[in-house]
C-alpha atoms as a PDB file:
ATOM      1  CA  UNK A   1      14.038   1.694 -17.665  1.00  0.00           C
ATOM      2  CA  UNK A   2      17.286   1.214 -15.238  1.00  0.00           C
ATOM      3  CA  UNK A   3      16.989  -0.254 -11.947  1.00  0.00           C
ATOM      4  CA  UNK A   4      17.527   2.121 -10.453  1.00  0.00           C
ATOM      5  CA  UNK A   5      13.771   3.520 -11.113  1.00  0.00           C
ATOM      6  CA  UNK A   6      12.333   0.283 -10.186  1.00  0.00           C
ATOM      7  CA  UNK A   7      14.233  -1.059  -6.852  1.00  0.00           C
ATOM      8  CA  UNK A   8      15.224   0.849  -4.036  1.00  0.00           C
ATOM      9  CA  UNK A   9      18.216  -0.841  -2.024  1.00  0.00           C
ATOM     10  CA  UNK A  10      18.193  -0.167   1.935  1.00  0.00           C
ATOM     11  CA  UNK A  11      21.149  -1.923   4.016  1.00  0.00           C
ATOM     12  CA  UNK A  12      21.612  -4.051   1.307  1.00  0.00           C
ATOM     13  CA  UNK A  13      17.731  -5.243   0.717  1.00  0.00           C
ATOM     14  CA  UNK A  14      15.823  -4.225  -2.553  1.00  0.00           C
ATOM     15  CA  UNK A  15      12.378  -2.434  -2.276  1.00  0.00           C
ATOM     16  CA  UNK A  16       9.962  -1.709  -4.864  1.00  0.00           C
ATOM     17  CA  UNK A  17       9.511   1.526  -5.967  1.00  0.00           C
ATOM     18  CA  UNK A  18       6.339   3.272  -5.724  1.00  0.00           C
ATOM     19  CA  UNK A  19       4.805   3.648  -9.611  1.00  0.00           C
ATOM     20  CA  UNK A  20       6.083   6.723 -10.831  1.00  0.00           C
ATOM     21  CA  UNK A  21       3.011   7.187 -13.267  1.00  0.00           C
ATOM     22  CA  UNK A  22       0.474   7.566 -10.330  1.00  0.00           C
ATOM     23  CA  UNK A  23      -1.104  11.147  -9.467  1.00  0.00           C
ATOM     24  CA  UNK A  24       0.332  12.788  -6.612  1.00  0.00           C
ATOM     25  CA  UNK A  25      -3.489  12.585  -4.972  1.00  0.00           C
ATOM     26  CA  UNK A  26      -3.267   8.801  -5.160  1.00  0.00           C
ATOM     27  CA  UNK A  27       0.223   7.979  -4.264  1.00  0.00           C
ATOM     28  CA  UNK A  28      -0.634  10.878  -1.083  1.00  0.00           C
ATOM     29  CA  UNK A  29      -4.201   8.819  -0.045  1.00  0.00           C
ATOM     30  CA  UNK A  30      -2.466   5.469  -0.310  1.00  0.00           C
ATOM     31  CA  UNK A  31       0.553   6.093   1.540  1.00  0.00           C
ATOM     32  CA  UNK A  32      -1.947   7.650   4.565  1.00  0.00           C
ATOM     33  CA  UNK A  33      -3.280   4.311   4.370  1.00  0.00           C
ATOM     34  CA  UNK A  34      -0.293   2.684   4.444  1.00  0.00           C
ATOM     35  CA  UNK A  35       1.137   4.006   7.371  1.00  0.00           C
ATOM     36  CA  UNK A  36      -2.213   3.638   9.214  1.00  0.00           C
ATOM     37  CA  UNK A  37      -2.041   0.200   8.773  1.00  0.00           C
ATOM     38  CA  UNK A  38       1.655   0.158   9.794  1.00  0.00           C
ATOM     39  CA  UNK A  39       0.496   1.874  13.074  1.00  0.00           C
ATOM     40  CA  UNK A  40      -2.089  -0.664  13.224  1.00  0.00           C
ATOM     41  CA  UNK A  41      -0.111  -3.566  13.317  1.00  0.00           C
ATOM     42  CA  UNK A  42       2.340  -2.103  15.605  1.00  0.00           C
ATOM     43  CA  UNK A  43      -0.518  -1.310  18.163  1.00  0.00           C
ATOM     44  CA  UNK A  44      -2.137  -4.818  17.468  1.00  0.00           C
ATOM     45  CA  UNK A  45       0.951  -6.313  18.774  1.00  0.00           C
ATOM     46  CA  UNK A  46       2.035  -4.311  21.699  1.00  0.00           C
ATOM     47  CA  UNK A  47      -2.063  -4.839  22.971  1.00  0.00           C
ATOM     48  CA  UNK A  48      -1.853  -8.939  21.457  1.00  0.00           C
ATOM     49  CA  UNK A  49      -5.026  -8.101  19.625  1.00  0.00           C
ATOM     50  CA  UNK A  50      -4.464 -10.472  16.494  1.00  0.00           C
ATOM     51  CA  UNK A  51      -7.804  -9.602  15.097  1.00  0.00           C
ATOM     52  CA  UNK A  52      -6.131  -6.161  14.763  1.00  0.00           C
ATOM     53  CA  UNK A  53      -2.993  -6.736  13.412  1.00  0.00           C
ATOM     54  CA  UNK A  54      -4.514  -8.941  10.687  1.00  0.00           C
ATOM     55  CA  UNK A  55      -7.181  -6.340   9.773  1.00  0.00           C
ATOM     56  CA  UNK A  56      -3.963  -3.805   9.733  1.00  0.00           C
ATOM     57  CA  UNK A  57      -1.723  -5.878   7.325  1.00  0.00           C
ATOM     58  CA  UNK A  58      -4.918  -6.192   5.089  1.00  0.00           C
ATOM     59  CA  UNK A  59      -4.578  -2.406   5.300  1.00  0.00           C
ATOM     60  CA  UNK A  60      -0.884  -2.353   4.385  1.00  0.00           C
ATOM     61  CA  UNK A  61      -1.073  -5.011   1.894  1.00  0.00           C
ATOM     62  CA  UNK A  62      -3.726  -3.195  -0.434  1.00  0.00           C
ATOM     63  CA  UNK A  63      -1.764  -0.100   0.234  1.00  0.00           C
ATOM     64  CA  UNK A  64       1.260  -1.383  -1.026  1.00  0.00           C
ATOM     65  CA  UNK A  65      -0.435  -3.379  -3.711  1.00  0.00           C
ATOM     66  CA  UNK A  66      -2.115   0.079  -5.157  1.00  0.00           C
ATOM     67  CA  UNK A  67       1.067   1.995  -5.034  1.00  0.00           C
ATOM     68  CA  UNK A  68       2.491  -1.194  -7.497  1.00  0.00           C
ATOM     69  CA  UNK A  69       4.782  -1.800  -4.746  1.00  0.00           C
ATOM     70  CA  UNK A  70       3.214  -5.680  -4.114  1.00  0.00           C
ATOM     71  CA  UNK A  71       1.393  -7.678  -6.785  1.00  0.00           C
ATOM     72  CA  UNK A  72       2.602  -7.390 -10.664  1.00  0.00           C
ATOM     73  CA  UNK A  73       5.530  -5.677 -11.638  1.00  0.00           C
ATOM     74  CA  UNK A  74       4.448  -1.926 -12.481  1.00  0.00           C
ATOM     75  CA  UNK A  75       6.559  -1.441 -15.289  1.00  0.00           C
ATOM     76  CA  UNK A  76       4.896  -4.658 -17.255  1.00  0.00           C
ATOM     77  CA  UNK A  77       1.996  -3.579 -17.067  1.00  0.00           C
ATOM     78  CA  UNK A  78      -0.283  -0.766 -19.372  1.00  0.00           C
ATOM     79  CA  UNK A  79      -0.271   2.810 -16.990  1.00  0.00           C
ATOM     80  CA  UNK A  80      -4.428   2.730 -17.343  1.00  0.00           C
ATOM     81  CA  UNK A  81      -4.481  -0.582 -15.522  1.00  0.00           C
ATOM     82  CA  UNK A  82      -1.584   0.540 -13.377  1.00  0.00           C
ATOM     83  CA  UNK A  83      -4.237   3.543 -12.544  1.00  0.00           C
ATOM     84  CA  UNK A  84      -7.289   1.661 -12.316  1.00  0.00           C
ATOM     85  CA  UNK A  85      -5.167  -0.967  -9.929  1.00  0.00           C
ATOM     86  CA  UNK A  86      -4.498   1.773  -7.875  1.00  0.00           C
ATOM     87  CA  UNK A  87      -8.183   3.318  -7.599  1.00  0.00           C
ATOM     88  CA  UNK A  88      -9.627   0.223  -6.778  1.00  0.00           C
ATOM     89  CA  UNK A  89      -7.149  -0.405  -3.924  1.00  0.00           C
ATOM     90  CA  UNK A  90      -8.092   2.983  -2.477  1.00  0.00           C
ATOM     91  CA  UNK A  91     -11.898   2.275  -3.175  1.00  0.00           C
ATOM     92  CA  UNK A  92     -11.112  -0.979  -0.912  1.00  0.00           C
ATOM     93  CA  UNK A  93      -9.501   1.138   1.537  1.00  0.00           C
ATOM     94  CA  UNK A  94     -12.288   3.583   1.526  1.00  0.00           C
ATOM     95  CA  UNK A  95     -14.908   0.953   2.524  1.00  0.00           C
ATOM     96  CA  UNK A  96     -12.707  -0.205   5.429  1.00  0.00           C
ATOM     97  CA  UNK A  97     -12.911   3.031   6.796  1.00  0.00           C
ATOM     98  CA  UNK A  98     -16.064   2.836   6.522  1.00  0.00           C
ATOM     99  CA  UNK A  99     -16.647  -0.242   8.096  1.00  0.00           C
ATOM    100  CA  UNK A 100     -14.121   0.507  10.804  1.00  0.00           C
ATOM    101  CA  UNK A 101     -15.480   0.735  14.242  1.00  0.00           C
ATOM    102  CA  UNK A 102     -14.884   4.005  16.354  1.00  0.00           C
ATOM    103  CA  UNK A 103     -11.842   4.590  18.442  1.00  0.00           C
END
């Protein structure tokens, strides 16, 4: 696989790619997570609420970690665990919604 299917380069700075083998559902539920937890943390800093910034970059960091874009390289690994990797980060996500207080 080139590397150009594994690293994205912005000004100069290479990103992991999202895994390519995920369904479009689960790439769709954990980027809405991501970004909430980006908008988390940026809203946990402008109010200096560190509680909430650090329950945000928990947010961002299973996010990122389900979408293979944190943890293990994606492409080293079997696509079922990839998957199941993935699943269980949204699971995780799932339950801090659920957990989450109102407003």
């Amino acid at each position: 696989m080139p590397d150009e299917e594994r690293w994205l380069v912005v000004h100069g700075r290479r990103w992991r790619r999202t895994d390519p083998s995920l369904p479009a559902d689960v790439v769709e539920a954990l980027t809405s997570h991501l970004g909430k937890g980006r908008s988390g943390v940026r809203a946990g800093k402008k109010a200096g609420d560190d509680e909430r910034v650090t329950a945000s970059r928990r947010r961002v960091g299973l996010a990122k970690a389900g979408l293979g874009e944190r943890g293990p390289y994606w492409w080293d690994g079997p696509e079922a665990a990839r998957l199941a990797r993935a699943r269980d980060a949204l699971r995780e996500l799932e339950v801090l919604d659920e957990h989450a207080s109102p407003g």
